[in-house]
C-alpha atoms as a PDB file:
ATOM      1  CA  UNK A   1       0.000   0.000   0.000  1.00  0.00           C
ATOM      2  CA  UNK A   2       2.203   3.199  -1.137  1.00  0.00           C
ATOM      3  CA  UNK A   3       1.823   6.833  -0.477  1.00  0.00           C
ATOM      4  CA  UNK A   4       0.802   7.520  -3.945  1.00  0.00           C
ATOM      5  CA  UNK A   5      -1.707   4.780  -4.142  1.00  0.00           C
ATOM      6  CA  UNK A   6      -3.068   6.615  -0.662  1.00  0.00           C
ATOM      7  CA  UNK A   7      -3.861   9.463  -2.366  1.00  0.00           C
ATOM      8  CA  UNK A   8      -4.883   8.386  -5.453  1.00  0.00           C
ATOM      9  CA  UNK A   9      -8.069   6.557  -3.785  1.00  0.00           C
ATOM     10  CA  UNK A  10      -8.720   9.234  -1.250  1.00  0.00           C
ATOM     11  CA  UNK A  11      -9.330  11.207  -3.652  1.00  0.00           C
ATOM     12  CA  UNK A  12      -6.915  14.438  -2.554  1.00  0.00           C
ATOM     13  CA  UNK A  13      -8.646  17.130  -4.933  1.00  0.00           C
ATOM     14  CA  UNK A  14     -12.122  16.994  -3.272  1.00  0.00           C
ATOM     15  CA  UNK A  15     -10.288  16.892   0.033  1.00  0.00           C
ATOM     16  CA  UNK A  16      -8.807  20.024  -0.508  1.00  0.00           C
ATOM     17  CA  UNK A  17     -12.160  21.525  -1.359  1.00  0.00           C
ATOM     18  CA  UNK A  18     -13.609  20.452   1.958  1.00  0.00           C
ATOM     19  CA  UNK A  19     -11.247  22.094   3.633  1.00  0.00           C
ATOM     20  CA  UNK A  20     -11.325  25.059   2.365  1.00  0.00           C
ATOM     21  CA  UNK A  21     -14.797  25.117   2.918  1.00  0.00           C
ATOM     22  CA  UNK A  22     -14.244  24.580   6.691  1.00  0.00           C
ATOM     23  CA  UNK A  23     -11.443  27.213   6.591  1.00  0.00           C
ATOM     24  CA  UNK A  24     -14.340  29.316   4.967  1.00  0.00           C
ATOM     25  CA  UNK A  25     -16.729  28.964   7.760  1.00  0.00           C
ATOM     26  CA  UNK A  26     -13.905  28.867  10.275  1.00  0.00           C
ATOM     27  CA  UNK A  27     -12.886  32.178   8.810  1.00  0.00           C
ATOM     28  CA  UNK A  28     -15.750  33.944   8.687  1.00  0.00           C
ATOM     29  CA  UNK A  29     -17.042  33.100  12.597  1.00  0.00           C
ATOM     30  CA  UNK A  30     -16.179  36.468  15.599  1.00  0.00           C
ATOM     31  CA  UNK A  31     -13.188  36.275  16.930  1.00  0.00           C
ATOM     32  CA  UNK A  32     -11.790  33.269  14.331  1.00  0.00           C
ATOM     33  CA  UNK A  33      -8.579  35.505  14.790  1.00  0.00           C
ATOM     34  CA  UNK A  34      -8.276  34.312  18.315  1.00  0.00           C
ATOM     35  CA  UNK A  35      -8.656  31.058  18.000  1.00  0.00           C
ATOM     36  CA  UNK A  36      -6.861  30.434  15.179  1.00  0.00           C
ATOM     37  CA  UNK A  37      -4.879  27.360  16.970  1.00  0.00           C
ATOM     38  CA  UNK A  38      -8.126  24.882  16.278  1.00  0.00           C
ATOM     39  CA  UNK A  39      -7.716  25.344  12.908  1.00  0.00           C
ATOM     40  CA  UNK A  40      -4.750  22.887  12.876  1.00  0.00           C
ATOM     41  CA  UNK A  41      -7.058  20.356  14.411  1.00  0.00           C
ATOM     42  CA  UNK A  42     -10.068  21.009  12.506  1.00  0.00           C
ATOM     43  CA  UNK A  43      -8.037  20.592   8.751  1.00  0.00           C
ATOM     44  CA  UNK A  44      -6.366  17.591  10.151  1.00  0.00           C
ATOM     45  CA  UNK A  45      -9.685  16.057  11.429  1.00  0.00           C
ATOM     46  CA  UNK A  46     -11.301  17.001   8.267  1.00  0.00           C
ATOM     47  CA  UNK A  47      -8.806  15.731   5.858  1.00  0.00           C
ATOM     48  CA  UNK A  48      -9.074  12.566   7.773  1.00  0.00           C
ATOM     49  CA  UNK A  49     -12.639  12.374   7.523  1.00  0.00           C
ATOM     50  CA  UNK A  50     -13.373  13.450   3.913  1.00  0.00           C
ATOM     51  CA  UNK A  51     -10.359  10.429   2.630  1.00  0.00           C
ATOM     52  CA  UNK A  52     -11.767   8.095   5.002  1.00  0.00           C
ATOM     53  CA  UNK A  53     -14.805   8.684   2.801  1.00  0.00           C
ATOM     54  CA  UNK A  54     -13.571   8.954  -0.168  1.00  0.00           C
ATOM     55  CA  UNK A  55     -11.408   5.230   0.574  1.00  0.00           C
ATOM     56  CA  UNK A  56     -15.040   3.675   1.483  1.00  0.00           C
ATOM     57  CA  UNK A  57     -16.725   5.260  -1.562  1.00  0.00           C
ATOM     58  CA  UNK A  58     -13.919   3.490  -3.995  1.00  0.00           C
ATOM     59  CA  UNK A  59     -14.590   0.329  -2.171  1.00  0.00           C
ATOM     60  CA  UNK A  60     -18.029   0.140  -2.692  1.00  0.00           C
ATOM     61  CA  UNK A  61     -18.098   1.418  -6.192  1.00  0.00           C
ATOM     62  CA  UNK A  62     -15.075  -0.921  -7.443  1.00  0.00           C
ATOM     63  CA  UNK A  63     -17.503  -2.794  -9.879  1.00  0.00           C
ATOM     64  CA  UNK A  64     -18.583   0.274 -11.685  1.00  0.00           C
ATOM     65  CA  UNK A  65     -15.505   2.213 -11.323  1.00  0.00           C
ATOM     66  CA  UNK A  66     -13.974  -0.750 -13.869  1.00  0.00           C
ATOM     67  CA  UNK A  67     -16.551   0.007 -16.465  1.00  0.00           C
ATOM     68  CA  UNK A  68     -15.765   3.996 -17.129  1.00  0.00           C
ATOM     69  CA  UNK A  69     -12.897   5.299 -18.421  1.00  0.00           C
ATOM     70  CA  UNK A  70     -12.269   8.391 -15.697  1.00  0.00           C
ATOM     71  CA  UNK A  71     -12.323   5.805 -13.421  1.00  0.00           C
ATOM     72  CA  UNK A  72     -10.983   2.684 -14.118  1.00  0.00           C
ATOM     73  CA  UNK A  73      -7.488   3.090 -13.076  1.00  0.00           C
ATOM     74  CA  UNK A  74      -8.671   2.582  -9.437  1.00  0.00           C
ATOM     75  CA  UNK A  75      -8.710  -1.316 -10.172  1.00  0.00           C
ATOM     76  CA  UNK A  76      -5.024  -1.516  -9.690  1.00  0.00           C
ATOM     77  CA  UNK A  77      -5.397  -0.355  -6.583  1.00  0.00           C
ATOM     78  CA  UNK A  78      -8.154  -2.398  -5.093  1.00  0.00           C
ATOM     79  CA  UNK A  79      -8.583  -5.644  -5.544  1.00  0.00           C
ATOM     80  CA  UNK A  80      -9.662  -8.240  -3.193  1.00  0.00           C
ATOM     81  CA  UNK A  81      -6.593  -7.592  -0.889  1.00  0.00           C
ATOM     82  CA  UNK A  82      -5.548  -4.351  -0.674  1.00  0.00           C
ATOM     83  CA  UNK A  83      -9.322  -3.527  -0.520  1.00  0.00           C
ATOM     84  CA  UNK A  84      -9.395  -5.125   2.714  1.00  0.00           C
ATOM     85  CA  UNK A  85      -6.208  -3.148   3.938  1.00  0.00           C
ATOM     86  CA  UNK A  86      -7.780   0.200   2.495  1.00  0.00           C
ATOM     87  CA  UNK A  87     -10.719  -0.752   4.234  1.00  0.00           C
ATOM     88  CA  UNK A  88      -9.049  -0.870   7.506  1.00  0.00           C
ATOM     89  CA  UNK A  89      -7.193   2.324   6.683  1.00  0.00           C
ATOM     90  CA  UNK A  90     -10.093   4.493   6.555  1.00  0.00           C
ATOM     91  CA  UNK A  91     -11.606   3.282   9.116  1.00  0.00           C
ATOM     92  CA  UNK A  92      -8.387   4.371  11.120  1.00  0.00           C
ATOM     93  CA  UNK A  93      -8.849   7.554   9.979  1.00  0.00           C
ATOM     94  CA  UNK A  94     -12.187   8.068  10.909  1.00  0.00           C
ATOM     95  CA  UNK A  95     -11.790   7.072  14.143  1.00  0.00           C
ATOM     96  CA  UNK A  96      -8.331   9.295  14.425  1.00  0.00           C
ATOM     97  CA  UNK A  97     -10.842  11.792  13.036  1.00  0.00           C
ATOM     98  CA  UNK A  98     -13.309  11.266  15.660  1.00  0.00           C
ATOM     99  CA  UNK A  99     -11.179  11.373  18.100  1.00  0.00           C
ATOM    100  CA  UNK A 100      -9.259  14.570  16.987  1.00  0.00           C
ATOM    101  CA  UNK A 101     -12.199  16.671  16.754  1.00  0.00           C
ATOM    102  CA  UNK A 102     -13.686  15.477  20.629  1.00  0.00           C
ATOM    103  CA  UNK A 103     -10.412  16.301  22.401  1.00  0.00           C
ATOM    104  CA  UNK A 104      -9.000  19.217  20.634  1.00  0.00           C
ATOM    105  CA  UNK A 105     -12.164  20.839  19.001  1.00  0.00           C
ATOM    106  CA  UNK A 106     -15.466  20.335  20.370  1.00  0.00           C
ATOM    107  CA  UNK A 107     -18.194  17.774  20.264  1.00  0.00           C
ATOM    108  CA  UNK A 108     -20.789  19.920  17.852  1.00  0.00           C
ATOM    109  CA  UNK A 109     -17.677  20.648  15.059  1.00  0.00           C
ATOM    110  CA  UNK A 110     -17.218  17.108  15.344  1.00  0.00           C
ATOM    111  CA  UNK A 111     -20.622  15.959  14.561  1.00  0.00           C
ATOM    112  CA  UNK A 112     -20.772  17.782  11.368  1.00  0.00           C
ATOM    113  CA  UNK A 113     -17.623  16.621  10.403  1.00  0.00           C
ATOM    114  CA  UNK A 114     -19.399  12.885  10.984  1.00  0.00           C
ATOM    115  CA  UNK A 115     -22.138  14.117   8.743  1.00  0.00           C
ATOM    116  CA  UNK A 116     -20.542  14.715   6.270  1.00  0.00           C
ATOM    117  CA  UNK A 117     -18.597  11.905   6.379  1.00  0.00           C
ATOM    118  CA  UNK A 118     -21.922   9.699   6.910  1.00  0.00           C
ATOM    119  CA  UNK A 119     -23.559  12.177   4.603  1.00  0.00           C
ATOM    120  CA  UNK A 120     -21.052  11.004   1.361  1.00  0.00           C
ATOM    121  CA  UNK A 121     -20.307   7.082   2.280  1.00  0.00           C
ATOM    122  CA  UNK A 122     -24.380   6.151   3.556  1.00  0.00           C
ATOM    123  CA  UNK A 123     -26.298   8.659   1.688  1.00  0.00           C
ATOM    124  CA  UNK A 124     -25.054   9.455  -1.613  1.00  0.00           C
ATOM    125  CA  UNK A 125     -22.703   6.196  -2.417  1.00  0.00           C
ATOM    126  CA  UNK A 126     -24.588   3.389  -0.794  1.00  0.00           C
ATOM    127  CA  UNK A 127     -28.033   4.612  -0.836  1.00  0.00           C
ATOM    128  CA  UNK A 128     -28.382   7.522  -4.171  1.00  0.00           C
ATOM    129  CA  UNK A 129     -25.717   7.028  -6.837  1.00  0.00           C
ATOM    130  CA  UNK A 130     -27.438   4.253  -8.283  1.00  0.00           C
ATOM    131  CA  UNK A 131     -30.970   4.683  -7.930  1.00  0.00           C
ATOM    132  CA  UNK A 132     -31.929   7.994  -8.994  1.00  0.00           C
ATOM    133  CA  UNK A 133     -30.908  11.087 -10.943  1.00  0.00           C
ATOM    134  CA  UNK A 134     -31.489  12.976  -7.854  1.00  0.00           C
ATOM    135  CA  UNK A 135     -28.057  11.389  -6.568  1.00  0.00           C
ATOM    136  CA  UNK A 136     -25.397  13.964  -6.675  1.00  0.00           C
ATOM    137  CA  UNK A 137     -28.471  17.141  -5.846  1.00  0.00           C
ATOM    138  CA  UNK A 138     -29.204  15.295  -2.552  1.00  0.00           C
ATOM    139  CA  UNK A 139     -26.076  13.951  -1.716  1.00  0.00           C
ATOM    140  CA  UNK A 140     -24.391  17.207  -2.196  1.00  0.00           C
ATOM    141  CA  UNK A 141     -25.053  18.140   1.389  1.00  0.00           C
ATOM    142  CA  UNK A 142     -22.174  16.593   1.973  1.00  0.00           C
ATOM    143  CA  UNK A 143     -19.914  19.336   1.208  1.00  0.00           C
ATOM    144  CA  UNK A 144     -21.952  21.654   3.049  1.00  0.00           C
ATOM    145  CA  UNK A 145     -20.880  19.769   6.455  1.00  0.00           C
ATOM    146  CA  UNK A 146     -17.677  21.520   6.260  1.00  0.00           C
ATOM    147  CA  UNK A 147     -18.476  24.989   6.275  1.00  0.00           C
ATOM    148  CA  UNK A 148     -20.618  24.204   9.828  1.00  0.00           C
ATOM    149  CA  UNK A 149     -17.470  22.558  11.131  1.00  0.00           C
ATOM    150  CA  UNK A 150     -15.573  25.787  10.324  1.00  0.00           C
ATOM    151  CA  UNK A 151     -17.924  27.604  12.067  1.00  0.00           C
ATOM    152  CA  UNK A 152     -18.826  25.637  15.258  1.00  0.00           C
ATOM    153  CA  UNK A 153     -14.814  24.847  15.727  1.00  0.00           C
ATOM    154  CA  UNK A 154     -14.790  28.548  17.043  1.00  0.00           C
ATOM    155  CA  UNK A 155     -18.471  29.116  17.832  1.00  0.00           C
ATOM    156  CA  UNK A 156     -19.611  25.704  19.132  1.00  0.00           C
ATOM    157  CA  UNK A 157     -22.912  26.600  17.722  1.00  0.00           C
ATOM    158  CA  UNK A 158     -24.291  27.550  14.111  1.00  0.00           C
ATOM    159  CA  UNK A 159     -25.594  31.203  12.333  1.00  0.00           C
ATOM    160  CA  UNK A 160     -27.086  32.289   9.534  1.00  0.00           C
ATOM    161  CA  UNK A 161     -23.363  32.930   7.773  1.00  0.00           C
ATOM    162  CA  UNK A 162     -22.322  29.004   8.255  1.00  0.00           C
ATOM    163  CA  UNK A 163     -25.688  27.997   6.915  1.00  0.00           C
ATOM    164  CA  UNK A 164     -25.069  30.367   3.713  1.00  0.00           C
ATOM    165  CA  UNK A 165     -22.037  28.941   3.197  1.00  0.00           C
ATOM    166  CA  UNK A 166     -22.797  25.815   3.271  1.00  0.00           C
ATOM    167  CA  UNK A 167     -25.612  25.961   1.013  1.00  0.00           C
ATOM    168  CA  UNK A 168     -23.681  27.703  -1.564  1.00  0.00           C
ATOM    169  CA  UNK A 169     -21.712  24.474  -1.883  1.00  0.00           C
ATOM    170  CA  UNK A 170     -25.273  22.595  -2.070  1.00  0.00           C
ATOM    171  CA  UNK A 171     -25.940  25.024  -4.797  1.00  0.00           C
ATOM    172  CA  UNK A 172     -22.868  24.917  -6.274  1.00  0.00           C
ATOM    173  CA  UNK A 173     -23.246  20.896  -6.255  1.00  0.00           C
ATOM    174  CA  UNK A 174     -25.013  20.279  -9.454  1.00  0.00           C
ATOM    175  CA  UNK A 175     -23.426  22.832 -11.816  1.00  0.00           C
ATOM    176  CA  UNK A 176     -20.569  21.187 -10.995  1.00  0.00           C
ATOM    177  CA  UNK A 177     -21.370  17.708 -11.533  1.00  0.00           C
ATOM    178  CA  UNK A 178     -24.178  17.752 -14.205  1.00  0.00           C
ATOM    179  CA  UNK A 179     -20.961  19.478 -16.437  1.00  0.00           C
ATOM    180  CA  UNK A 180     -18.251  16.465 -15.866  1.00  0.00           C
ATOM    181  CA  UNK A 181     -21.157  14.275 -16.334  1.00  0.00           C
ATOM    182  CA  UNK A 182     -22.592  15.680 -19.672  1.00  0.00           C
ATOM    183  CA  UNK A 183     -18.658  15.564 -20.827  1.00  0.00           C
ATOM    184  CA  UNK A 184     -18.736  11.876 -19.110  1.00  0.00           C
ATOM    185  CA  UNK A 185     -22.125  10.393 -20.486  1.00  0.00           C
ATOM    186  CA  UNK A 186     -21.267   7.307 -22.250  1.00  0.00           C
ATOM    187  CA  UNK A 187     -19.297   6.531 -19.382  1.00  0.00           C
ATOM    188  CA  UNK A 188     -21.825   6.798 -16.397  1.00  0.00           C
ATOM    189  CA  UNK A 189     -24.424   5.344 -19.008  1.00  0.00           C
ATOM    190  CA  UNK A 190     -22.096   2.169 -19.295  1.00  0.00           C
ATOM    191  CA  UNK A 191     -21.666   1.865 -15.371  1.00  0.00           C
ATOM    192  CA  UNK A 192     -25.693   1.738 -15.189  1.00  0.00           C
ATOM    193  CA  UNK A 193     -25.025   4.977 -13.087  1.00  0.00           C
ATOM    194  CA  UNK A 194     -28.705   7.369 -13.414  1.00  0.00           C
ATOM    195  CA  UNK A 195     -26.612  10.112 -13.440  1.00  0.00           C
ATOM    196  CA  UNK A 196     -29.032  12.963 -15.026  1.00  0.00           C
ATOM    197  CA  UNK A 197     -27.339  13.707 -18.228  1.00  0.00           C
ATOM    198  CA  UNK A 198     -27.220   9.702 -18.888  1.00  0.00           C
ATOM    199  CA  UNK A 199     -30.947   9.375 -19.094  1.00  0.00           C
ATOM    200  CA  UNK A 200     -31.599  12.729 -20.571  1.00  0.00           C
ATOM    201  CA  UNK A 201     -31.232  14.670 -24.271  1.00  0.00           C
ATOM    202  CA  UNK A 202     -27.762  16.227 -24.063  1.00  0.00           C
ATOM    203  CA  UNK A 203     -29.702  19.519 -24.519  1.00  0.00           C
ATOM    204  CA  UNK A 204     -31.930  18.841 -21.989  1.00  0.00           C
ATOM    205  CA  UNK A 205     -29.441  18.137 -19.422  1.00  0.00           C
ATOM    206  CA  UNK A 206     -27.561  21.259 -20.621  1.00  0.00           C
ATOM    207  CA  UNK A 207     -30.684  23.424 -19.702  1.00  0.00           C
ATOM    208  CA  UNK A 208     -30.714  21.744 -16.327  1.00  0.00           C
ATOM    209  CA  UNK A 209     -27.180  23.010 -15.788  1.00  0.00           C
ATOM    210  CA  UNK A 210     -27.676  26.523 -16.896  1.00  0.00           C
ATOM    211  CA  UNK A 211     -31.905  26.468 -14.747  1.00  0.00           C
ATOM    212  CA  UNK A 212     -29.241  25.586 -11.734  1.00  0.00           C
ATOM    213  CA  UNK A 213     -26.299  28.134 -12.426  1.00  0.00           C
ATOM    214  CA  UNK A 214     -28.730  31.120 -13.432  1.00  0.00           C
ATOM    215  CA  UNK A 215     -30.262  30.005  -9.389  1.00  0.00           C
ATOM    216  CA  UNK A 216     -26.468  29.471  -8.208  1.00  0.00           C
ATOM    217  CA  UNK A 217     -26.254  33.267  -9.053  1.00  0.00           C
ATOM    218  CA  UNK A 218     -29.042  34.781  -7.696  1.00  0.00           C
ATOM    219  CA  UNK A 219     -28.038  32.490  -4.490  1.00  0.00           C
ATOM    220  CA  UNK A 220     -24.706  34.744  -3.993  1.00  0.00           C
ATOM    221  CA  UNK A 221     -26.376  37.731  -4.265  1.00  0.00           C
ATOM    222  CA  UNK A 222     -28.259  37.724  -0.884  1.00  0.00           C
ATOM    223  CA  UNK A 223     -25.931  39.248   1.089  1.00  0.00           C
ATOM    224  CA  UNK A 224     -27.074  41.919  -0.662  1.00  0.00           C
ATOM    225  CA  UNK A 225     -30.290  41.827   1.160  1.00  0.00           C
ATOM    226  CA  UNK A 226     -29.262  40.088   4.455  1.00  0.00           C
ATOM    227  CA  UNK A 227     -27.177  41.451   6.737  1.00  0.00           C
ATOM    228  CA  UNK A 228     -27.304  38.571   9.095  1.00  0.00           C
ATOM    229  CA  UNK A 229     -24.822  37.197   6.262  1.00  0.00           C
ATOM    230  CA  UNK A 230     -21.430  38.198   7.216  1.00  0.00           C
ATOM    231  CA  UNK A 231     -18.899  36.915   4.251  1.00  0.00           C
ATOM    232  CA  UNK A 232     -17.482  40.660   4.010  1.00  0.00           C
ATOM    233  CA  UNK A 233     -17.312  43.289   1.622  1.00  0.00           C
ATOM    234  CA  UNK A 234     -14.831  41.367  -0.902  1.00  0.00           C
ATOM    235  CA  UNK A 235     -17.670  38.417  -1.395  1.00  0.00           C
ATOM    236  CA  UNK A 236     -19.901  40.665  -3.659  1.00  0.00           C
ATOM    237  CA  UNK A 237     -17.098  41.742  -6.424  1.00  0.00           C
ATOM    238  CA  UNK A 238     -15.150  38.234  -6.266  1.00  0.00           C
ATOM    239  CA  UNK A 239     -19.271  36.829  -6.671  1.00  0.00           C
ATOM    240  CA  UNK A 240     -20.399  38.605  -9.118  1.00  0.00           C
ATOM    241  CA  UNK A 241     -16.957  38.226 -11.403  1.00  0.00           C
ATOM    242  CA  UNK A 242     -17.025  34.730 -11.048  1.00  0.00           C
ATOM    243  CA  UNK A 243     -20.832  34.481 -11.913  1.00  0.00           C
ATOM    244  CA  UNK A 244     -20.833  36.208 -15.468  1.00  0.00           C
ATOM    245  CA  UNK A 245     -17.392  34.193 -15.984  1.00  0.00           C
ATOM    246  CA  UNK A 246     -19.257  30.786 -15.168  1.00  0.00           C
ATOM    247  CA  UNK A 247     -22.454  31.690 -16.913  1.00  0.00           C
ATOM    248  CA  UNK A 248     -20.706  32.378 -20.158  1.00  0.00           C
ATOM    249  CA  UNK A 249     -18.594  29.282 -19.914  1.00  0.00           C
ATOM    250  CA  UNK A 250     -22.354  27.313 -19.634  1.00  0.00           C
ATOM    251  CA  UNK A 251     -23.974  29.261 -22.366  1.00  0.00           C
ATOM    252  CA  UNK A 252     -21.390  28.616 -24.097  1.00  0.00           C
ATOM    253  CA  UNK A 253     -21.169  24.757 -23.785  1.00  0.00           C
ATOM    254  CA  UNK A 254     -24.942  24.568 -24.377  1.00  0.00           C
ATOM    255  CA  UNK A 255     -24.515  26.785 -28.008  1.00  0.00           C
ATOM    256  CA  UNK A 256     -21.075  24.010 -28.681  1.00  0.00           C
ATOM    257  CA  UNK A 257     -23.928  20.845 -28.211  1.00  0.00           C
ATOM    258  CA  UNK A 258     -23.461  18.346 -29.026  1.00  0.00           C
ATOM    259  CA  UNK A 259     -19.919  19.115 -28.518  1.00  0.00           C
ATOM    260  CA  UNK A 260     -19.112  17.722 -25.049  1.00  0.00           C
ATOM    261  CA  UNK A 261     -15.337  19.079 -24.401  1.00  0.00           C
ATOM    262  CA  UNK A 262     -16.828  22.474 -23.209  1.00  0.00           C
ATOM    263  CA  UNK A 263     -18.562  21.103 -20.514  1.00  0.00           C
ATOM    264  CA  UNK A 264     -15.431  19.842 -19.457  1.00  0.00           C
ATOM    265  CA  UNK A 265     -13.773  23.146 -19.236  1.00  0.00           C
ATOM    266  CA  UNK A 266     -17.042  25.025 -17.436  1.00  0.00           C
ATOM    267  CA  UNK A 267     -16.769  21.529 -15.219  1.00  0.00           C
ATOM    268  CA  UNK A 268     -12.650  22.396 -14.672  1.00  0.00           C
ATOM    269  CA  UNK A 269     -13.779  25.800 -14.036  1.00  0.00           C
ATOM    270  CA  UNK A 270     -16.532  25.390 -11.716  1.00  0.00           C
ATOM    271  CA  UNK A 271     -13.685  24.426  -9.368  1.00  0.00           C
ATOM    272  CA  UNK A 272     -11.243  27.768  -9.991  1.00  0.00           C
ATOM    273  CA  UNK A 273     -15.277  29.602  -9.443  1.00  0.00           C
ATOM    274  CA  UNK A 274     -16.138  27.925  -5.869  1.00  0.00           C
ATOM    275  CA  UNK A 275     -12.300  28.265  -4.492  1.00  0.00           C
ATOM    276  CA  UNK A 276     -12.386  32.298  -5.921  1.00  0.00           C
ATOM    277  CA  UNK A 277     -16.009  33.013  -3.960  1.00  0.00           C
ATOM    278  CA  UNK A 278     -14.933  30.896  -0.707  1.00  0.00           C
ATOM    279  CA  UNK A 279     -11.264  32.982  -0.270  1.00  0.00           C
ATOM    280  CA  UNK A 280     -13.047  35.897  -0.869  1.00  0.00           C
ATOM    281  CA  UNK A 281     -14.914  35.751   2.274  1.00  0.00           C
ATOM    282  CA  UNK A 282     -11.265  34.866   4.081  1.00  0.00           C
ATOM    283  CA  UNK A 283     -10.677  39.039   4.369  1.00  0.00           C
ATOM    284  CA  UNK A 284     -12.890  38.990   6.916  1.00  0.00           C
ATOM    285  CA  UNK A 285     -10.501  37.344   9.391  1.00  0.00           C
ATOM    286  CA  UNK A 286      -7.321  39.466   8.578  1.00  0.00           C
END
């Protein structure tokens, strides 16, 4: 079992997202400033949480990982073996996780970071993924976990600001995903996976992404409006930027049907778009 093989099934990438969503809601919380010692636990406890997840969610999909292409690397490293090892691994790490958060943090930071562990392995892999097109909308509460973690960690309660961020990653969710998925239909179509653009018109699909980005958009805005939502007074310029940039990327894709490869690059950038909004609201701390 080698370092590289580690990260390769942990899946590193969506690791780093989660915590910079925690570091976002960390962040963003009074007096963050003072307390910025728990955020050494809190990324460590996270990190070990969200690649414990990630381990079990390659376990459990090994038979359809084999059939797509993005995925089918991950069958040299799991097979009946060094599944098992993996498997003990990340549970490790969960528990290290667990235990982490308790001692150092406190217990409610710790229970989101368990739901969103719970929230990814139970709810979206196990139970979602393969029985409805619905799958990656509802399970993308997962990443909101995070952000509530940030903000409990100093807190030890919740607000209005955690529970915006949080459901801007729930927003942000689908845009996402429906865009490597249109790129990836074949694929998730030859896994039996009811991902939404797999059993849907590439066009129709497309409108679904741009229905969901158009309300993605309008979802930054409301700080505008609410001034119980404290993300500071960079959130609005990086927001709005990043919004005509995405939109245009979508509209884009959708005009290049049935061209897939720009879905992949609004998909690439949906990732530059979410990390731009979330370090935005970091000014607020320094």
């Amino acid at each position: 079992m080698r370092f590289k093989d580690i990260l390769n099934i942990s899946k590193a990438e969506i690791t780093f997202l989660v915590i910079i969503v925690a570091i976002t809601g960390f962040l963003s919380a009074p007096s963050a400033a003072s307390k910025a010692v728990l955020l050494v636990p809190l990324v460590i406890a996270g990190s070990l949480a969200s690649m414990s997840a990630a381990i079990f969610n390659n376990i459990y999909d090994r038979d359809i990982d084999s059939k797509m292409k993005r995925t089918a690397s991950r069958r040299y490293y799991l097979d009946d073996q060094s599944s098992r090892k993996f498997f003990g691994l990340a549970a490790i790490m969960l528990v290290l996780s667990t235990f982490i958060g308790v001692i150092t943090i406190n217990y409610l930071a710790t229970l989101f970071i368990l739901l969103g562990f719970c929230s990814y392995v139970f709810l979206y892999t196990a139970f979602l993924k393969r029985r409805t097109s619905w799958n990656i909308v509802i399970g993308g509460i997962a990443g909101s976990f995070p952000a509530m973690a940030g903000w409990a960690a100093v807190t030890g309660g919740v607000s209005w600001t955690a529970l915006y961020i949080a459901l801007l990653v729930f927003m942000w969710t689908p845009t996402h995903f429906w865009s490597l998925a249109i790129g990836l239909k074949d694929d998730y179509a030859s896994a039996g996976v009811p991902m939404l653009p797999s059993i849907v018109k590439e066009e129709k699909a497309s409108m679904f992404v741009i229905i969901n980005t158009v309300v993605l958009i309008i979802y930054t805005l409301l700080p505008l409006f609410f001034r119980q939502i404290g993300v500071g007074i960079l959130f609005i310029p990086a927001a709005v930027v990043m919004d005509a940039i995405m939109i245009a990327l979508i509209l884009k894709a959708h005009r290049k049907l049935p061209d897939r490869k720009w879905f992949r690059q609004a998909f690439h950038f949906s990732n530059v778009y979410l990390l731009a909004i979330l370090i935005s609201v970091w000014w607020i701390a320094l």
